[in-house]
PDB file of N, CA and C in Angstrom:
ATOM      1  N   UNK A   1     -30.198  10.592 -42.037  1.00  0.00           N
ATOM      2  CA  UNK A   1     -29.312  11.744 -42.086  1.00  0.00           C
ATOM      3  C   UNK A   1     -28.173  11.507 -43.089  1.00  0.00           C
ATOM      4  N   UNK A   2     -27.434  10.006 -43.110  1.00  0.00           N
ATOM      5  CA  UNK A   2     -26.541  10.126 -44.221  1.00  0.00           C
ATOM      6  C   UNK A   2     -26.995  10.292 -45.466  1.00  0.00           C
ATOM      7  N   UNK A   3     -28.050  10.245 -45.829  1.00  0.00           N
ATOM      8  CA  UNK A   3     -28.852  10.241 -47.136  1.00  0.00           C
ATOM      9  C   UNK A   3     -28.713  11.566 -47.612  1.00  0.00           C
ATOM     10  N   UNK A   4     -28.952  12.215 -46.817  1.00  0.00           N
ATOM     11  CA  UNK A   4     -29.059  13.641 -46.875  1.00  0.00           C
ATOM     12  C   UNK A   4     -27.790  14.191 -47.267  1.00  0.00           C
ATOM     13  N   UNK A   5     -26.946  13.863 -46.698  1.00  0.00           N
ATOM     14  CA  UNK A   5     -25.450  14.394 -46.072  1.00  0.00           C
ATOM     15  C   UNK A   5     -24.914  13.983 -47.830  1.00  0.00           C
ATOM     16  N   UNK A   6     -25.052  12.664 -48.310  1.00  0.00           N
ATOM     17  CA  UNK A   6     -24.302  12.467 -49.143  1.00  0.00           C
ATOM     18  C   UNK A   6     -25.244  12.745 -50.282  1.00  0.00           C
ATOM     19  N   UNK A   7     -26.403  13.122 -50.445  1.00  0.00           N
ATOM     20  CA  UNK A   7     -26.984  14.122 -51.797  1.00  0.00           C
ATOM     21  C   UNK A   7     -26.429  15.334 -51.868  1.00  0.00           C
ATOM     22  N   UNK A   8     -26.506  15.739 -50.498  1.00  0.00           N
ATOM     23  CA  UNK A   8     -25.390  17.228 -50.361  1.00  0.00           C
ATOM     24  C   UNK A   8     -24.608  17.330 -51.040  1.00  0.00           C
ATOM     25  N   UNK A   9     -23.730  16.605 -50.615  1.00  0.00           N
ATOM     26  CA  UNK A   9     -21.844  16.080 -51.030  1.00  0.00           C
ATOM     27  C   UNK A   9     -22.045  15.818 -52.742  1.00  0.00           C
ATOM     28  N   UNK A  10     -22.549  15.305 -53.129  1.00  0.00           N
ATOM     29  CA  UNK A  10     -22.577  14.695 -54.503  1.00  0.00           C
ATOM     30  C   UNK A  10     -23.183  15.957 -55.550  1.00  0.00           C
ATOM     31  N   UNK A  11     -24.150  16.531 -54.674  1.00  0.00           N
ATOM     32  CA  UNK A  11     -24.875  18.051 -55.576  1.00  0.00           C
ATOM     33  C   UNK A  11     -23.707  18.725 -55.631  1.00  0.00           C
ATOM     34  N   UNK A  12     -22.725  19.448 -54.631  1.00  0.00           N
ATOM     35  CA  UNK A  12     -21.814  20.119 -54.535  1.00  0.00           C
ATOM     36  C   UNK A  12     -20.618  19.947 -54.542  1.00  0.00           C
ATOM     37  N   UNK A  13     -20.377  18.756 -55.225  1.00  0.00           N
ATOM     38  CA  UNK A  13     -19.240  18.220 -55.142  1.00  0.00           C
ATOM     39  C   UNK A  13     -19.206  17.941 -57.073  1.00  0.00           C
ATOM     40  N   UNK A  14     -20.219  17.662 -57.251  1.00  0.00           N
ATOM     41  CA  UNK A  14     -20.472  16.479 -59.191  1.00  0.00           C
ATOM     42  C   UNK A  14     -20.074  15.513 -58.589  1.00  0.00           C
ATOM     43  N   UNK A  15     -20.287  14.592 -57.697  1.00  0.00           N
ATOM     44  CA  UNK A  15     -19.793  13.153 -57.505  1.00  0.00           C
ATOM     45  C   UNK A  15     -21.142  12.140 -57.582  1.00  0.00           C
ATOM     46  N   UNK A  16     -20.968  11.015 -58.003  1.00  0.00           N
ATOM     47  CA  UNK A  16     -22.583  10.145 -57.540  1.00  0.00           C
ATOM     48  C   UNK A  16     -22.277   9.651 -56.003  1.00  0.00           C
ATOM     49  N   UNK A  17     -23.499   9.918 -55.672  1.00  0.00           N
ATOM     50  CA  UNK A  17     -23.867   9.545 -54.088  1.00  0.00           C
ATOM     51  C   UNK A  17     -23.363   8.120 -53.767  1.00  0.00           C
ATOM     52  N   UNK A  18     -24.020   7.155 -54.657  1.00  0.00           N
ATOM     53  CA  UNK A  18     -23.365   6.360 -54.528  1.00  0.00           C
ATOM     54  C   UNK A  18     -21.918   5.749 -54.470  1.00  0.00           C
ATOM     55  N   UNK A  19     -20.847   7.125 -54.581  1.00  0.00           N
ATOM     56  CA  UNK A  19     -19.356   6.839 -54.270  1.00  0.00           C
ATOM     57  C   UNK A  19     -19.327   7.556 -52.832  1.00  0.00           C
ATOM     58  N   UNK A  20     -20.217   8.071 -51.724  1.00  0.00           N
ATOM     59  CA  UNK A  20     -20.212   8.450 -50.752  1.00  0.00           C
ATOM     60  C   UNK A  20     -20.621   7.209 -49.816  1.00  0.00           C
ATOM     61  N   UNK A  21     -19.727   6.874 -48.734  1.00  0.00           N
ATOM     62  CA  UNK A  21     -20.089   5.934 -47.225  1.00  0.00           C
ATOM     63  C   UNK A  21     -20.021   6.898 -46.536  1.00  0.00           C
ATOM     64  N   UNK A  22     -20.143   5.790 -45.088  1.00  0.00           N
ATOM     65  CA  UNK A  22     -20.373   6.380 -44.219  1.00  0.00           C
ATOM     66  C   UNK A  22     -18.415   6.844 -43.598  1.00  0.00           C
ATOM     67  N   UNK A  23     -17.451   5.925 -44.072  1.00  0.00           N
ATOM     68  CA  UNK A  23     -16.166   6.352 -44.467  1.00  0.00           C
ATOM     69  C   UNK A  23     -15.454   7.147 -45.169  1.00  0.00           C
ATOM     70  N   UNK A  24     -16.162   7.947 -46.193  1.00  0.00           N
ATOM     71  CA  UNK A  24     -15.613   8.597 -46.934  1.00  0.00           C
ATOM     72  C   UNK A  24     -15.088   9.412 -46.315  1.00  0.00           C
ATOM     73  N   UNK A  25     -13.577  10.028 -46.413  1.00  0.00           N
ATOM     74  CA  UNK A  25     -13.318  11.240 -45.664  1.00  0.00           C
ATOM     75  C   UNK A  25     -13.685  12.447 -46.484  1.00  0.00           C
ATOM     76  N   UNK A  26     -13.305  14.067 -45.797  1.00  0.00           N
ATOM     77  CA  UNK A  26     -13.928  14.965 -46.703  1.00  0.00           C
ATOM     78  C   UNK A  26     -12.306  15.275 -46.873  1.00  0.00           C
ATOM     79  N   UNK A  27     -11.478  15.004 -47.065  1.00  0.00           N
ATOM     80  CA  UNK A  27     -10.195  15.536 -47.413  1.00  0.00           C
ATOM     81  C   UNK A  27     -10.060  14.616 -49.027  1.00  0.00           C
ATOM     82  N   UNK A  28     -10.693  13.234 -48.448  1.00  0.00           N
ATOM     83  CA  UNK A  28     -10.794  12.764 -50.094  1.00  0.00           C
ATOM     84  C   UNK A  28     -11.669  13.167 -51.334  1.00  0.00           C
ATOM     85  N   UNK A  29     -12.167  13.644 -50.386  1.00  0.00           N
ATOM     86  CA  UNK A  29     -13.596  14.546 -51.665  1.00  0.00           C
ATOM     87  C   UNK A  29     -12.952  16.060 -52.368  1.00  0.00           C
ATOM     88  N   UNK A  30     -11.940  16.418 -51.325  1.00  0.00           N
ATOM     89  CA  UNK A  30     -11.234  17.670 -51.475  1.00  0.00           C
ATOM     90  C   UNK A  30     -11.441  18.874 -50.646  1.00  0.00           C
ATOM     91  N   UNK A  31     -12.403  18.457 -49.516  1.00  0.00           N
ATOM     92  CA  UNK A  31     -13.353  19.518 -48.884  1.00  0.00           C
ATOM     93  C   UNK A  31     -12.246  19.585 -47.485  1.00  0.00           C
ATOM     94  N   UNK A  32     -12.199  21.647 -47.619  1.00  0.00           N
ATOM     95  CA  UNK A  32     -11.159  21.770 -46.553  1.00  0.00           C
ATOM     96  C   UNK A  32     -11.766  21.889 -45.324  1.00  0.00           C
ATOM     97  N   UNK A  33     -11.325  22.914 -44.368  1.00  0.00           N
ATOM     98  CA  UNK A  33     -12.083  23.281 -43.551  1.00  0.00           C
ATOM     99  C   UNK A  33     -13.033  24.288 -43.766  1.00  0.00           C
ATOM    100  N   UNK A  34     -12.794  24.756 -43.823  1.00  0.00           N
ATOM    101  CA  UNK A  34     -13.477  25.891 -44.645  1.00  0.00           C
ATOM    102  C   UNK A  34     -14.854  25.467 -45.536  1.00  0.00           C
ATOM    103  N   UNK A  35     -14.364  24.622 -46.218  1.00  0.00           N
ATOM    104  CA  UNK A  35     -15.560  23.978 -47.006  1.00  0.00           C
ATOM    105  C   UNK A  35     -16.723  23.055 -45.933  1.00  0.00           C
ATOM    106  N   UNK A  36     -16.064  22.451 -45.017  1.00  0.00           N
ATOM    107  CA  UNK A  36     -16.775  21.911 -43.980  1.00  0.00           C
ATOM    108  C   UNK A  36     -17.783  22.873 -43.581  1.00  0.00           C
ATOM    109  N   UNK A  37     -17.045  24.216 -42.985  1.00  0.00           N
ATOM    110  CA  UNK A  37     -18.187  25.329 -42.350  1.00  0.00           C
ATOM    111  C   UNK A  37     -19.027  25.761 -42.837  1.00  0.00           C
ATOM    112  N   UNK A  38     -18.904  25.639 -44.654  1.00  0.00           N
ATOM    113  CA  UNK A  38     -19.720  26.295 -45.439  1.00  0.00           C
ATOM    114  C   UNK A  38     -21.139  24.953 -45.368  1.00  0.00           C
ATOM    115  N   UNK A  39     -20.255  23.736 -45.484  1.00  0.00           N
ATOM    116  CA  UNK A  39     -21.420  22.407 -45.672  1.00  0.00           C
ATOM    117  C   UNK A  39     -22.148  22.667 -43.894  1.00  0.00           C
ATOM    118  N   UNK A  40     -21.698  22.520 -42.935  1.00  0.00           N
ATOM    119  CA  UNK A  40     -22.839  22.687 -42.148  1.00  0.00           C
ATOM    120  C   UNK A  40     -23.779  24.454 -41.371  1.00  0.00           C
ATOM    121  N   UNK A  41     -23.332  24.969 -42.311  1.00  0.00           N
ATOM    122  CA  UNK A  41     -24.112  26.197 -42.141  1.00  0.00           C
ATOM    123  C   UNK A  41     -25.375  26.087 -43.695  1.00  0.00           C
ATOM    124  N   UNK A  42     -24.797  25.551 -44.414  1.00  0.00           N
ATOM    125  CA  UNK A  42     -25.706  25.233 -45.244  1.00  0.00           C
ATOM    126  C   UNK A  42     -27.206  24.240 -44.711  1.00  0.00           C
ATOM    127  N   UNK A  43     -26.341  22.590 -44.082  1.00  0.00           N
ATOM    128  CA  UNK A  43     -27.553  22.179 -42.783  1.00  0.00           C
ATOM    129  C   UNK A  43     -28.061  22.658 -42.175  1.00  0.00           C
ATOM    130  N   UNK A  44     -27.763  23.584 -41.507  1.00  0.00           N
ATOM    131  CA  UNK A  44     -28.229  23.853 -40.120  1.00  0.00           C
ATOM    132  C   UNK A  44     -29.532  25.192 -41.191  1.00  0.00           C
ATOM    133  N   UNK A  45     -28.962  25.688 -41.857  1.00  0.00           N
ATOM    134  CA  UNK A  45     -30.402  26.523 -42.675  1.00  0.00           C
ATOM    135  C   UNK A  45     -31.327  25.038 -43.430  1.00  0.00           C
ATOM    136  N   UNK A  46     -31.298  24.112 -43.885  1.00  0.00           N
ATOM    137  CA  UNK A  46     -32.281  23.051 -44.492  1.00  0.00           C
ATOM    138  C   UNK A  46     -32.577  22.274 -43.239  1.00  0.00           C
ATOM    139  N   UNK A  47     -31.809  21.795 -41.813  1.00  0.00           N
ATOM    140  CA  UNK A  47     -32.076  21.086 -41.145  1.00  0.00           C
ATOM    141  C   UNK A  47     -33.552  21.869 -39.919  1.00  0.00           C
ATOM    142  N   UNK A  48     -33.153  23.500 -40.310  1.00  0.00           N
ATOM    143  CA  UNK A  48     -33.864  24.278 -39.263  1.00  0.00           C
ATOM    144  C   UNK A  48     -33.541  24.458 -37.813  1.00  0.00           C
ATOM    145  N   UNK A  49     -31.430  23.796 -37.562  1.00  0.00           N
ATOM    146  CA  UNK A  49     -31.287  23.701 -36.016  1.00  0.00           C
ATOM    147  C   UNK A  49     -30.179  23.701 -36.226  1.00  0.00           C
ATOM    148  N   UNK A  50     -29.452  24.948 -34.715  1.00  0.00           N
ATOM    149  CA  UNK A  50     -28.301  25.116 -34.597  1.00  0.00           C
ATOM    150  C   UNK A  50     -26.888  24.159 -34.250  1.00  0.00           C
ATOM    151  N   UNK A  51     -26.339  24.018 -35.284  1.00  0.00           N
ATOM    152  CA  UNK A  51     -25.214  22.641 -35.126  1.00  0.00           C
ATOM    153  C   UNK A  51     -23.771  23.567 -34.531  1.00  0.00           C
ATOM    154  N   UNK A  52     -23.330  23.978 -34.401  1.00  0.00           N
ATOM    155  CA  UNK A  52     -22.351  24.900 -33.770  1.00  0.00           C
ATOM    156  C   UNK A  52     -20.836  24.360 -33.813  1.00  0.00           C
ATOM    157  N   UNK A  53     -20.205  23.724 -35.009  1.00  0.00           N
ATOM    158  CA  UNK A  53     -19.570  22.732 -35.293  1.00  0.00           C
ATOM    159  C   UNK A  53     -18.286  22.720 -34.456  1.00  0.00           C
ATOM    160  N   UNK A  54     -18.500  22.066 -33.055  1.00  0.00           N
ATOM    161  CA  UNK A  54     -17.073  22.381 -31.913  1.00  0.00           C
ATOM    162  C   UNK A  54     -16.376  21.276 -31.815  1.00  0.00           C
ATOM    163  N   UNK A  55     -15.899  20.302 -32.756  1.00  0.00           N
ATOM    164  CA  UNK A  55     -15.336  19.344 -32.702  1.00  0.00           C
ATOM    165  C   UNK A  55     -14.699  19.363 -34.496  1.00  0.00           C
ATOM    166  N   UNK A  56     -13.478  18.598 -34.441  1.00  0.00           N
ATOM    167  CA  UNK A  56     -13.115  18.069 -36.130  1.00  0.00           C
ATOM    168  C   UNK A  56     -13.932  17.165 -36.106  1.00  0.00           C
ATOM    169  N   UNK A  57     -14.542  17.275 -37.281  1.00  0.00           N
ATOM    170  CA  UNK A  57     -15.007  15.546 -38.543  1.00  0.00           C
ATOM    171  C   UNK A  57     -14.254  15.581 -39.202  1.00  0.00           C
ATOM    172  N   UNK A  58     -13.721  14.226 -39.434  1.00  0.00           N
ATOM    173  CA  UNK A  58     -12.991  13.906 -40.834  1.00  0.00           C
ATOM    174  C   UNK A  58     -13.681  13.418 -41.565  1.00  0.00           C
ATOM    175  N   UNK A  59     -14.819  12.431 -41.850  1.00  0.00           N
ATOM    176  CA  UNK A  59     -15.177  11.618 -42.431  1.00  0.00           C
ATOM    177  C   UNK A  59     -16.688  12.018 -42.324  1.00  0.00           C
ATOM    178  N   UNK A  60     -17.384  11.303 -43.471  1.00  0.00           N
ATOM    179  CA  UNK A  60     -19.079  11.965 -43.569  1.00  0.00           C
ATOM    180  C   UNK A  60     -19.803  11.239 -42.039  1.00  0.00           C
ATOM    181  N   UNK A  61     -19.164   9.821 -41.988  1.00  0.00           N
ATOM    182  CA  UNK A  61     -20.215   9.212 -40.267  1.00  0.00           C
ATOM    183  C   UNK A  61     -19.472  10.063 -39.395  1.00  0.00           C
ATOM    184  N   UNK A  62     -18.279  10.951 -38.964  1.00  0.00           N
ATOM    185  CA  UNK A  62     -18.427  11.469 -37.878  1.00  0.00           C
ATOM    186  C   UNK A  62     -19.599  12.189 -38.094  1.00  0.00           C
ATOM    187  N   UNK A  63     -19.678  12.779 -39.383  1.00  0.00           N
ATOM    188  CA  UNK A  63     -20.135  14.279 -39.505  1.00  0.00           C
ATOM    189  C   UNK A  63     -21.919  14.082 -39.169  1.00  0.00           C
ATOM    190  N   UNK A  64     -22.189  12.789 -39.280  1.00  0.00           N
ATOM    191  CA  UNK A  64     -23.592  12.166 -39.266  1.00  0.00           C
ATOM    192  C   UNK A  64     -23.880  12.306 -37.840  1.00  0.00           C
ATOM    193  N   UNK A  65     -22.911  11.515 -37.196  1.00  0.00           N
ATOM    194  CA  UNK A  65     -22.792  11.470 -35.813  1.00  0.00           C
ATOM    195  C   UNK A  65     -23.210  12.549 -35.226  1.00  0.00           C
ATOM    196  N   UNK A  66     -22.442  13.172 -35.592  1.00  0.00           N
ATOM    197  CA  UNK A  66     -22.432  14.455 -34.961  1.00  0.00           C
ATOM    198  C   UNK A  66     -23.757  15.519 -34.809  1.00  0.00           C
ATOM    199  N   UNK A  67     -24.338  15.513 -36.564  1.00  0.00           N
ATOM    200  CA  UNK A  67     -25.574  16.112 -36.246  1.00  0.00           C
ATOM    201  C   UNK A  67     -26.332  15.373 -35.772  1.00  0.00           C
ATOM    202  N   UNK A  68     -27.161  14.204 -35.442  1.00  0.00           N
ATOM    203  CA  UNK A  68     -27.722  12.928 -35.049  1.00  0.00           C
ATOM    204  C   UNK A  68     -27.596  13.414 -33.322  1.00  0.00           C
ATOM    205  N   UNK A  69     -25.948  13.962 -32.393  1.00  0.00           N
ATOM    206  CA  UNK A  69     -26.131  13.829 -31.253  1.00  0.00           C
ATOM    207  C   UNK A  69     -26.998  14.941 -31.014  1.00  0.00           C
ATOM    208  N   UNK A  70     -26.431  16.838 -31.934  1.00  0.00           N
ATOM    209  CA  UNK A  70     -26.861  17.642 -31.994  1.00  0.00           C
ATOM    210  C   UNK A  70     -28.698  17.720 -32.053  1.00  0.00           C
ATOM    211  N   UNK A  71     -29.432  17.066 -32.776  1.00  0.00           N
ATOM    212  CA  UNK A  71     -30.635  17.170 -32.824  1.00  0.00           C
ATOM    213  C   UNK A  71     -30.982  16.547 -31.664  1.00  0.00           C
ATOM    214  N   UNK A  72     -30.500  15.971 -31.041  1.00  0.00           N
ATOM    215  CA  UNK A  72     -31.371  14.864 -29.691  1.00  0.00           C
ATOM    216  C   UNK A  72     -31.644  15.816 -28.877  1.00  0.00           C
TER     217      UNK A  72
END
């Protein structure tokens, strides 16, 4: 899932993936809230499953976390 998460980030961002961890925050990338809702409504259409984003992520491993608990 982070694989995913940070090709995302790097397509829509111009960044190389490889400057994405599992630490990166999205406030350092520049991504507001707003931009968050747009990144997992974008998942949830490529992932094929409703993520319903009811918690803050700051960082790309919450955000991993998070879909990871969501799909179980």
């Amino acid at each position: 899932m982070f694989e995913k998460i940070a090709a995302y980030l790097a397509e829509q961002l111009d960044v190389p993936a490889d400057e994405i961890s599992m630490e990166t925050t999205f406030e350092s990338l520049g991504i507001d809230s707003l931009d968050t809702v747009e990144m997992v409504m974008d998942l949830e259409a490529d992932l094929g499953v409703e993520l319903e984003l009811d918690e803050k992520v700051a960082t790309v491993g919450e955000l991993v976390d998070f879909i990871e608990r969501k799909m179980d």
